[in-house]
Structure formats: structure tokens, C-alpha cells
Protein backbone atom coordinates (compact mmCIF):
# COMPACT_ATOMS: atom_id res chain seq x y z
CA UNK A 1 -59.88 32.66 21.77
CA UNK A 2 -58.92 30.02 19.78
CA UNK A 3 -58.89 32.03 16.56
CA UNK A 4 -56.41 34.62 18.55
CA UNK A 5 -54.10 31.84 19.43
CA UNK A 6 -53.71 30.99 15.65
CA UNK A 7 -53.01 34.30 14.71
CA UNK A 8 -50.31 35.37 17.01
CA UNK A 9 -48.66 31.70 16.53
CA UNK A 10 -49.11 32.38 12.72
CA UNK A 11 -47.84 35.98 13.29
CA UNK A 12 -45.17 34.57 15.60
CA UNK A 13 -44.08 31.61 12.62
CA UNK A 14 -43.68 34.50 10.34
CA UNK A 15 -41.38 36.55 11.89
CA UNK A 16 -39.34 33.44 12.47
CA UNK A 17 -39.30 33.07 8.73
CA UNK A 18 -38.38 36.45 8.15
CA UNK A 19 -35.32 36.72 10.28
CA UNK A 20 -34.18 33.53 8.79
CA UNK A 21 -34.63 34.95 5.45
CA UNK A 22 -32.90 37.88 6.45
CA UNK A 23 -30.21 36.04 7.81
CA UNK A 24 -29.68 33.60 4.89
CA UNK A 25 -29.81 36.71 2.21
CA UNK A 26 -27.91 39.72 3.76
CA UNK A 27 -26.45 41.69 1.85
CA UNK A 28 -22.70 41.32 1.29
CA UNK A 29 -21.02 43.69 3.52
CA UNK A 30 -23.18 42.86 6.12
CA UNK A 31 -21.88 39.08 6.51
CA UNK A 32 -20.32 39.01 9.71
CA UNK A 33 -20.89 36.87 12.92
CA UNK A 34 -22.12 38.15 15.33
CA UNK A 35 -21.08 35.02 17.96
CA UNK A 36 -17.27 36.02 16.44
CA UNK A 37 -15.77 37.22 19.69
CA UNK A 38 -12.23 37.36 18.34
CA UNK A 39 -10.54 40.82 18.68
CA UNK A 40 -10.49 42.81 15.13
CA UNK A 41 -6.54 41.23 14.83
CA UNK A 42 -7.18 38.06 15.35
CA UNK A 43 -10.27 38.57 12.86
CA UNK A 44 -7.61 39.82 10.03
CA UNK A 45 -5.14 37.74 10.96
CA UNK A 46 -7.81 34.89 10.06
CA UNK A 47 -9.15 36.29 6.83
CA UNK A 48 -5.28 36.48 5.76
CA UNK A 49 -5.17 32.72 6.39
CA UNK A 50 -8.90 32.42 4.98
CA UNK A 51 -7.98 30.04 2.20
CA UNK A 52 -5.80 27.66 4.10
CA UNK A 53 -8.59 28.00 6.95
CA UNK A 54 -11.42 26.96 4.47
CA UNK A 55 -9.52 24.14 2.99
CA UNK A 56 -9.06 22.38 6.26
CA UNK A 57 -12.58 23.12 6.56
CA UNK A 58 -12.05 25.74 10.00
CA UNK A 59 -14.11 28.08 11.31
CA UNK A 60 -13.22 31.73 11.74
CA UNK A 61 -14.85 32.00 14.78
CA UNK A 62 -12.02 30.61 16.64
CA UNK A 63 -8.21 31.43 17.09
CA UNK A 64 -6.61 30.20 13.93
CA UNK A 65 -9.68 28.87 12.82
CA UNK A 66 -9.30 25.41 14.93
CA UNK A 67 -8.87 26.68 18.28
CA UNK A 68 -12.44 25.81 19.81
CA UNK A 69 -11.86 26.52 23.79
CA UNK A 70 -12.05 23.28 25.51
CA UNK A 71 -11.00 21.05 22.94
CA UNK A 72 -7.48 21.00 23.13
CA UNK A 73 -7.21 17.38 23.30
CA UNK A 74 -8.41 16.97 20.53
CA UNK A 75 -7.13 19.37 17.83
CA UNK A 76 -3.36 19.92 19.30
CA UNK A 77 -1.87 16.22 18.29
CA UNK A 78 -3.01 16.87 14.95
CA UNK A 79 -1.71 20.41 14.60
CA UNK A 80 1.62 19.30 16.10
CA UNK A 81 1.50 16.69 13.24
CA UNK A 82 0.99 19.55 10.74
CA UNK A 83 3.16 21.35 12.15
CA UNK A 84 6.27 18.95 12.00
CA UNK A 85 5.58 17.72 8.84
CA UNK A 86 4.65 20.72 6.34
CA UNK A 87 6.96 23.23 8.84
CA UNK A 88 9.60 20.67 10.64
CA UNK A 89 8.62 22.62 13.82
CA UNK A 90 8.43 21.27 17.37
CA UNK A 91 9.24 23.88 19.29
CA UNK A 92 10.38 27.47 19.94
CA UNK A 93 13.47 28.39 17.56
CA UNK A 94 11.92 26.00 14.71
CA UNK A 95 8.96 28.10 15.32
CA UNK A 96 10.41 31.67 15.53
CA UNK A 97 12.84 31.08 12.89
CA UNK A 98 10.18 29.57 10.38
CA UNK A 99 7.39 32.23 10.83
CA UNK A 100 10.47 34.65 10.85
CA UNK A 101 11.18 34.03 7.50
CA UNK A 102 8.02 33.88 6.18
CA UNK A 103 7.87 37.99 6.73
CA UNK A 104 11.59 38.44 6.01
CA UNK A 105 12.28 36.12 3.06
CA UNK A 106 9.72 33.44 2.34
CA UNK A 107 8.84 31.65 -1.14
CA UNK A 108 9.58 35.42 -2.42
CA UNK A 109 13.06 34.19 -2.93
CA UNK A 110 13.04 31.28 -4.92
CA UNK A 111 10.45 32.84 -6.62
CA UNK A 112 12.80 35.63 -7.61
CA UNK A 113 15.30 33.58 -8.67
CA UNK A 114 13.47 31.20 -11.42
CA UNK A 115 11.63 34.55 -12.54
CA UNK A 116 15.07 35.90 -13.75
CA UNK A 117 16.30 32.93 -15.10
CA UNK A 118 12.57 32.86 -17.20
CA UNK A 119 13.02 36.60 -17.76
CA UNK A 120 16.31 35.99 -19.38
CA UNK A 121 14.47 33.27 -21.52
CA UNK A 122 11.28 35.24 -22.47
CA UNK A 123 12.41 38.98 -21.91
CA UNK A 124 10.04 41.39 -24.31
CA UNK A 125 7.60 38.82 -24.83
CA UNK A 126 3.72 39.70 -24.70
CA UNK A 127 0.84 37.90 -22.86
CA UNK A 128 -0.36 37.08 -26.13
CA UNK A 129 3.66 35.67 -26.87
CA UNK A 130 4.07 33.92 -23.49
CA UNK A 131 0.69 32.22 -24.05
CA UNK A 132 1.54 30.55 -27.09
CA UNK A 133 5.25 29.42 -25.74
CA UNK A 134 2.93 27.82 -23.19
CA UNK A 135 1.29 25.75 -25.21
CA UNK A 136 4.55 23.75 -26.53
CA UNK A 137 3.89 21.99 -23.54
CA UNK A 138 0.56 21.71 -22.84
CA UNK A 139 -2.16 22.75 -25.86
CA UNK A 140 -4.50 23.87 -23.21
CA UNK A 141 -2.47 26.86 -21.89
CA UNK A 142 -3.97 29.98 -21.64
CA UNK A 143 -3.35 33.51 -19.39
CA UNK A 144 -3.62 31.27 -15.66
CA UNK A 145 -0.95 29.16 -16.97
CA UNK A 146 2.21 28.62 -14.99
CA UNK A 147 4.14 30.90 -17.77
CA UNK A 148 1.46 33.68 -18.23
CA UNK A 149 1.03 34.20 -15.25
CA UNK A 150 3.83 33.97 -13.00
CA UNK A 151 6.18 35.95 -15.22
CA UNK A 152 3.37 39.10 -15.81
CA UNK A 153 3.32 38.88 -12.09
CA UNK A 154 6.81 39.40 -11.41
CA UNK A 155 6.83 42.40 -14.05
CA UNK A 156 4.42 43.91 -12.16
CA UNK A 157 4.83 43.37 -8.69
CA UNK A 158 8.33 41.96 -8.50
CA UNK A 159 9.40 39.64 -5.46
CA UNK A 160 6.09 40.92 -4.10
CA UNK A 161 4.07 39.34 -6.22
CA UNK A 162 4.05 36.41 -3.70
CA UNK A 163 3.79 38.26 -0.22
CA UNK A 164 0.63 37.25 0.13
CA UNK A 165 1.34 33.84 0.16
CA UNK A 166 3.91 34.21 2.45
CA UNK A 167 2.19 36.63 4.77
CA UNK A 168 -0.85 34.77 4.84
CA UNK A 169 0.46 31.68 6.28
CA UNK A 170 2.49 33.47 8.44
CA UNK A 171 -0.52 34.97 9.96
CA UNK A 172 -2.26 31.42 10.32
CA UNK A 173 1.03 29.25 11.44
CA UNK A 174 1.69 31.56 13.64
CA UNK A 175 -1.49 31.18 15.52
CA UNK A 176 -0.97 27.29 15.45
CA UNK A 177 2.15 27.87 16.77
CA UNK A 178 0.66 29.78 20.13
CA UNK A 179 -1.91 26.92 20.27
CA UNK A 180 0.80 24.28 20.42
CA UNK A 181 2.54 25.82 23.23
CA UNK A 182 5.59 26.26 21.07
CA UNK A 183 5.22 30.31 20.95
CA UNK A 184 3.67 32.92 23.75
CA UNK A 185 0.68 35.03 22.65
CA UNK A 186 3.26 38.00 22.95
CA UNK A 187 5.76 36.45 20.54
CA UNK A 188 2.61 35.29 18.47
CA UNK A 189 1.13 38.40 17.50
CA UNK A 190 4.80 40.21 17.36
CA UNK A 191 5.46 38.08 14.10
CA UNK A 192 2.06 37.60 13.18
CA UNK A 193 1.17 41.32 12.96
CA UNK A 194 4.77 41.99 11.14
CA UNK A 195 3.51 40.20 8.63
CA UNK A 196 0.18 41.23 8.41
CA UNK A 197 1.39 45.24 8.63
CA UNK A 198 4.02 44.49 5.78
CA UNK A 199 1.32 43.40 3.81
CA UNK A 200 -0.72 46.17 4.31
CA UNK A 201 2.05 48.36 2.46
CA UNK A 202 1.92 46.84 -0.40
CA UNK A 203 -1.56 45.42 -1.12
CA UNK A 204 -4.71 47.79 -1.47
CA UNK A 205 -6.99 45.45 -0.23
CA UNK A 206 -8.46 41.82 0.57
CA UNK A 207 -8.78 40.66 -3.10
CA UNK A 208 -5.07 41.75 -4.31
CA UNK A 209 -3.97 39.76 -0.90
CA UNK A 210 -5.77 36.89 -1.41
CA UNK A 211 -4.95 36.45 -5.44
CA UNK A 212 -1.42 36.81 -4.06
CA UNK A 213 -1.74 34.11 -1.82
CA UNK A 214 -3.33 31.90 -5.06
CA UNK A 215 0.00 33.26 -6.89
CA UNK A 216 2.33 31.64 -4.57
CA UNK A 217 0.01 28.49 -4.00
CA UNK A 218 0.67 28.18 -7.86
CA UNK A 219 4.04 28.79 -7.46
CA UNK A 220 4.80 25.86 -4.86
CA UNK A 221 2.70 23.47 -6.54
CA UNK A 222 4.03 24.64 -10.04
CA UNK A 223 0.97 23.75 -11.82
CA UNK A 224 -1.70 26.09 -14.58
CA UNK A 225 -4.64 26.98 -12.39
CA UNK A 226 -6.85 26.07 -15.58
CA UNK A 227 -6.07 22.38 -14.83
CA UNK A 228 -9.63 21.32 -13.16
CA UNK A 229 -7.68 19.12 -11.23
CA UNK A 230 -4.98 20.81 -9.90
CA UNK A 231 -4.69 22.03 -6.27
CA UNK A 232 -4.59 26.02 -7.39
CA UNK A 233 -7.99 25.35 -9.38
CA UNK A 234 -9.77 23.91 -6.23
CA UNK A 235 -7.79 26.90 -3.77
CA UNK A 236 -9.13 29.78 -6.38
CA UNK A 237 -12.66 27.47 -6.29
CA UNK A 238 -12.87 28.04 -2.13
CA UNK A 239 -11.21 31.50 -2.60
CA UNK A 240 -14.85 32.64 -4.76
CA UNK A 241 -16.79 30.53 -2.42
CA UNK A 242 -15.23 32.38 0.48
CA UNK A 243 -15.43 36.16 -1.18
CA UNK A 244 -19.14 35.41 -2.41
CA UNK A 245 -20.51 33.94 0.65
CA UNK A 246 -21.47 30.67 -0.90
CA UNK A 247 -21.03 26.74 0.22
CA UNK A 248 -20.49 26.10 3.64
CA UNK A 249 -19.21 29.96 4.59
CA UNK A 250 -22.39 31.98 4.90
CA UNK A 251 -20.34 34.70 6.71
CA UNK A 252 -17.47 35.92 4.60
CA UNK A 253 -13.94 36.52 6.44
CA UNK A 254 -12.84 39.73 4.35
CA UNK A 255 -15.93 41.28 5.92
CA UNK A 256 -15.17 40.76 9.60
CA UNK A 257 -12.33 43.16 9.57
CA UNK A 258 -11.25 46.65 6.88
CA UNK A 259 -7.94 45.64 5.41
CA UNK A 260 -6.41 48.87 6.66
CA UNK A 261 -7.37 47.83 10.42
CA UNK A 262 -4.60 49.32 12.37
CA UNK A 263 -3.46 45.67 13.44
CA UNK A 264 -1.99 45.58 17.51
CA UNK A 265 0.28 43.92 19.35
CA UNK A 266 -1.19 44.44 22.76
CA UNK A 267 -2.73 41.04 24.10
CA UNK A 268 -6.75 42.28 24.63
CA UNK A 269 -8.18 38.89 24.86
CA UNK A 270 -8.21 35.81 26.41
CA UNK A 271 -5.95 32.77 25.45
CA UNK A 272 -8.29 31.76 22.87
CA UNK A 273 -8.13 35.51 21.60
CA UNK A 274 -11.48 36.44 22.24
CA UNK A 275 -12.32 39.96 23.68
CA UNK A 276 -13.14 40.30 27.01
CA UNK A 277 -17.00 40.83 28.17
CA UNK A 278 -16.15 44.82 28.74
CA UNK A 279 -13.98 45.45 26.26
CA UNK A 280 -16.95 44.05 23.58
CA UNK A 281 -19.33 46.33 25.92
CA UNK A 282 -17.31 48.84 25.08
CA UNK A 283 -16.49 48.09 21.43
CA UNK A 284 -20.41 48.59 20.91
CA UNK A 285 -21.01 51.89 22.39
């Protein structure tokens, strides 16, 4: 008898082990939560704000990665800080017209502007060329350089080039906004899914979104993301932490919704935009 009990605890200790294992060391693709009850917009609209999420250490399990229900008290005076100083916004039309111009204007414009005036400067030259004018300044320079790479960015992809930096937080802020009070879910995920559907036509997927949000974090800070301790190094650092699964993120945002997701504007959830107990029933038939 004894000898049985041993066994099927032994037997029973194993499996344990195996479905941690299996847990720990899933393939890629297949690192999702499965406690996420967010609806599949909410999920993109978090894995647009992924980096911004990950360096105020969030969770995307929750509505803009903060919103944990039931501890309001807690997280809204702080957000409401955020929000007034980084956004000057404390209340509706600060809100609309801030997120509003994220998807309509944004950093795009400025960006624009000192990429013609360098164009002007630099017009013809080469990687190789832009590189070495670089390095007048700083020895070190190389293609992530502020040079480099912001101007073969704006050859390529224009004003564009930094959508995904405007998009992205646009997608995130927005959310903060709703869990502030200062915007309804309604006029939430109107500008929030604007954003995240103008992005969709012109990025191909997760990776060119997010190394377009790293673009225009280099932009604001106006730094070379070789510089170890520069803001863009440590955002690209969390960005590969975030795509690969590693650190602290075991479950990888760009997984837990398709880039194409037809994004909606219908509310589906409750007010912490998770899905309602049939509509998941129904979601897994």
C-alpha cells in the first residue's frame, strides 16, 4: 500500500513538473495568457503600447496595462499625475484634443520639418556618408545614430516613419484617459481604434510598429540608440525582452492578438474591458 502511495505521489510530482516545464518553455507563438480576459482590441491596443507598458513595469492583463479592477484608489492619483504632467490633461477637451492629434498630426510633424531642413544639408549622401558626418560629433557613431538613422527613415517611410510612435501612445493614453474618468469607453475606443486602424495601413506587422515606436522615442529624446545609457538603448533593450519572451514577460504581447485583427468600436466588455463570461464561452467554440 505504501509502495502505491509513493508511486502515484511520485507520478503525481511529475506531471506537476512537466506542465511547469511546459509552461516555462512554450514555444513562441504559443505565449499567450490564458487568465487575459481582455477583448482581442483591448489586447492590440495593449501590445501597441507594449513598450511604454513594460517600462512602467504593467501588466497586459489589464486595461491599459494598470487597470487592475478594484484598485482604483490606488493607481488613478498617479495616472492623473502622469497624465497632467507628460500630457497637460485633466479633463475632457485636453483629453480629446491630445489623443486627437496623436492620430491626426503627432511628433510626425516636427519630425518632418527638421528631416527637410537635414535633407537640404545631407541630400545624396549614403549610409556609409551620413555615418561618417556623424562622427564629427561623436567618434562612436555608427548606423543607430541620431543622423543614420532618422534621415534613412524619412527616405523611406516619410512622415510615417514615426506613426508608430504616435499611434502607440495613442492607443495606451487613451486607455488612461477612460480610467481617469476624463473620456467614456465609447469616445475611448473611437480614437483609440483610429489610431490603431491607421496604423494598420501602413505597417505590415508588430515588429515594423514597434521599431517605429523606438524611431520616434529616438526622435523625442534626440539621442544615438548605441549610447548604453541613453533612454532609446534601454526602450529597444525591453522591446527584445518583450518580442523574445525573456525577463519578467514570460507571455509576449504581439502574440495575444494578429496585427491585422479587424479592431472594433463596439463596447463588448466590462468597464475594465474584459469579455463577458458568454461572449468568452462563445469565443471558444
Amino acid at each position: 500500500m505504501k509502495g502505491s502511495t509513493a508511486i502515484l505521489i511520485t507520478i503525481g510530482v511529475g506531471l506537476v513538473l512537466i506542465l511547469i516545464l511546459r509552461y516555462f518553455f512554450r514555444p513562441r507563438e504559443k505565449r499567450t495568457d490564458w487568465l487575459n480576459r481582455l477583448s482581442p482590441t483591448f489586447r492590440w491596443l495593449n501590445a501597441a503600447g507594449s513598450i511604454l507598458i513594460a517600462a512602467n513595469k504593467g501588466t497586459f492583463r489589464y486595461l491599459g496595462g494598470i487597470a487592475i479592477p478594484g484598485g482604483e484608489k490606488n493607481y488613478v492619483p498617479m495616472l492623473k499625475r502622469v497624465l497632467w504632467e507628460y500630457w497637460e490633461i485633466q479633463g475632457y477637451e485636453q483629453a480629446m484634443e491630445e489623443m486627437r492629434y496623436l492620430v491626426d498630426t503627432g511628433m510626425r510633424a516636427r519630425y518632418a520639418q527638421e528631416m527637410r531642413g537635414l535633407e537640404s544639408v545631407y541630400s545624396g549622401y549614403s549610409e556609409e556618408e551620413l555615418i561618417e558626418a556623424a562622427r564629427k560629433t561623436n567618434p562612436n557613431a555608427n548606423e543607430d545614430s541620431y543622423l543614420p538613422k532618422m534621415l534613412l527613415a524619412w527616405r523611406r517611410y516619410g512622415e510615417n516613419a514615426l506613426l508608430g510612435w504616435d499611434a502607440g501612445r495613442c492607443c495606451l493614453v487613451a486607455q488612461w484617459c477612460f480610467v481617469c474618468g476624463y473620456l467614456s469607453m465609447e469616445e475611448m475606443l473611437d480614437v483609440a481604434v483610429d489610431a490603431g486602424r491607421l496604423a494598420q495601413k501602413v505597417f505590415q506587422n508588430w515588429e515594423e510598429m514597434m521599431e517605429s515606436y523606438l524611431l520616434g522615442s529616438q526622435f523625442w529624446q534626440h539621442e544615438d540608440a548605441n549610447d548604453p545609457n541613453s533612454m532609446t538603448a534601454a526602450r529597444w533593450a525591453l522591446y527584445r525582452d518583450l518580442w523574445s519572451g525573456k525577463g519578467r514577460y514570460r507571455v509576449i504581447p504581439y502574440m495575444e492578438a494578429p496585427f491585422d485583427l479587424s479592431l472594433s468600436k463596439e463596447i463588448l466588455t466590462d468597464q475594465y474591458g474584459r469579455m463577458l463570461e458568454q461572449q468568452v464561452l462563445n469565443r471558444k467554440k
